[in-house]
Protein backbone atom coordinates (compact mmCIF):
# COMPACT_ATOMS: atom_id res chain seq x y z
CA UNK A 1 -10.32 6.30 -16.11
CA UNK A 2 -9.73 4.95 -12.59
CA UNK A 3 -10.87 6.87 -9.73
CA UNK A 4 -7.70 7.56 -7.25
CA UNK A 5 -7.70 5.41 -3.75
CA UNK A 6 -7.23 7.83 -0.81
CA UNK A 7 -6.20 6.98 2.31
CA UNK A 8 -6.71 9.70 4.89
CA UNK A 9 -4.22 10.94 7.03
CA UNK A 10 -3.01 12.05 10.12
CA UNK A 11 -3.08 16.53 9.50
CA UNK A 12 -1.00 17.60 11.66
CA UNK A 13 3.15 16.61 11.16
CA UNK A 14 3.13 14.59 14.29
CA UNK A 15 0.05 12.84 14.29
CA UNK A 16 0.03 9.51 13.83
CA UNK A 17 -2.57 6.97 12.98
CA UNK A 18 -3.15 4.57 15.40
CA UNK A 19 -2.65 1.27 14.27
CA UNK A 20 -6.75 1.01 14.49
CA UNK A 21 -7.32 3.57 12.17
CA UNK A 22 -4.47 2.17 9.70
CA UNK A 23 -6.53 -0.96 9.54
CA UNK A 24 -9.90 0.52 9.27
CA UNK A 25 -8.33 3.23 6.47
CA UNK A 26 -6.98 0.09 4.39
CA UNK A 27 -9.98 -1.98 4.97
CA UNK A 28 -12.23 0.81 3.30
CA UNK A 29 -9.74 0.79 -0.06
CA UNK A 30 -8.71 -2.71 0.55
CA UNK A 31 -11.93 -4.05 -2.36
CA UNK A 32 -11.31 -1.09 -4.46
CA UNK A 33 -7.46 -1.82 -4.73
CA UNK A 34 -8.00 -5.94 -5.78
CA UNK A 35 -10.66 -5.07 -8.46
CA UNK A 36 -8.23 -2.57 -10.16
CA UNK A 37 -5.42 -4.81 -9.74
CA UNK A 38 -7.25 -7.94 -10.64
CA UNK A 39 -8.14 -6.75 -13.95
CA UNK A 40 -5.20 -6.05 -15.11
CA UNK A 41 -3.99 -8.61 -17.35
CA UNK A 42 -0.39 -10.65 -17.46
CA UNK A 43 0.37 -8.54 -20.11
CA UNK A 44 -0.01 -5.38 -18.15
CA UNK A 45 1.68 -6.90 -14.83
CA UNK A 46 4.74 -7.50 -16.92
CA UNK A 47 4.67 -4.21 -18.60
CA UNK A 48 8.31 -2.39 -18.18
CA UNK A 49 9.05 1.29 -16.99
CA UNK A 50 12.48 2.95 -15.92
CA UNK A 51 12.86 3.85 -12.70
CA UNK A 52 15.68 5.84 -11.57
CA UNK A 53 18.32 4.13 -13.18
CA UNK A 54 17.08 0.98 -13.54
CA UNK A 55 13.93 -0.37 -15.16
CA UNK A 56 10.74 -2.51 -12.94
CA UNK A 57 8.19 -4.38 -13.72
CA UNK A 58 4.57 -3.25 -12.73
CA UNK A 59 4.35 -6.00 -10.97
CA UNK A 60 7.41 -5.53 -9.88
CA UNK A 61 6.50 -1.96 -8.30
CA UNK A 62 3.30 -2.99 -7.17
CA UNK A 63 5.11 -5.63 -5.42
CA UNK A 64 7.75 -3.64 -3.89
CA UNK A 65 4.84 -0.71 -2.15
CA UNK A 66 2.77 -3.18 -0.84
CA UNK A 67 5.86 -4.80 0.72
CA UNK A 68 6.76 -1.34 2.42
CA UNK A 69 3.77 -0.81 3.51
CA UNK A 70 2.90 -4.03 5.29
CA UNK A 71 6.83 -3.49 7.02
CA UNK A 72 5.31 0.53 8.05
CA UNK A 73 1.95 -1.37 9.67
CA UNK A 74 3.95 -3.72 11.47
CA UNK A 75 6.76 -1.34 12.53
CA UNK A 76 3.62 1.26 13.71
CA UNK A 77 2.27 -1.75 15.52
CA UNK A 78 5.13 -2.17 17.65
CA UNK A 79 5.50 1.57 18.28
CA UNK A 80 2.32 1.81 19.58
CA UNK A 81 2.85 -1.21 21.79
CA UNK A 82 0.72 -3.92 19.53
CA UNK A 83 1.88 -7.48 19.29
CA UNK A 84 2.69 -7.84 15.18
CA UNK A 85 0.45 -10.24 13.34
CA UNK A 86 2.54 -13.86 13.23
């Protein structure tokens, strides 16, 4: 059994984490989150599941959160009036 990665957030509906505390949130998960995904093996990467309509990849998924979340950093790094990474 794998334990669950947290990430805490903001309580109340309109907080928002400062792109500071963003970073230091995924930097405390960040070693947790590659040694579950890097033992996983090709196999399991390629393993299929439906989804919605359609059927994805774990990989595929994986691929596809980790994509939206690096867009929601960068878009809360310009709201908050930070120069996005290059």
């Amino acid at each position: 059994m794998i334990d669950a990665v947290r990430v805490r957030a903001a309580r109340a509906a309109r907080a928002v984490l400062s792109p500071g505390q963003v970073l230091h949130q995924l930097d405390l998960v960040s070693d947790r989150l590659v040694e579950v995904l890097g033992a996983l093996t090709p196999g399991e990467w390629r393993r299929v599941a439906r989804l919605g309509e359609g059927v994805i990849t774990l990989g595929g998924l994986i691929d596809d959160i980790l994509h939206g979340a690096r867009h929601d950093l960068l878009d809360l790094m310009e709201v908050e009036g930070g120069a996005p990474p290059a």
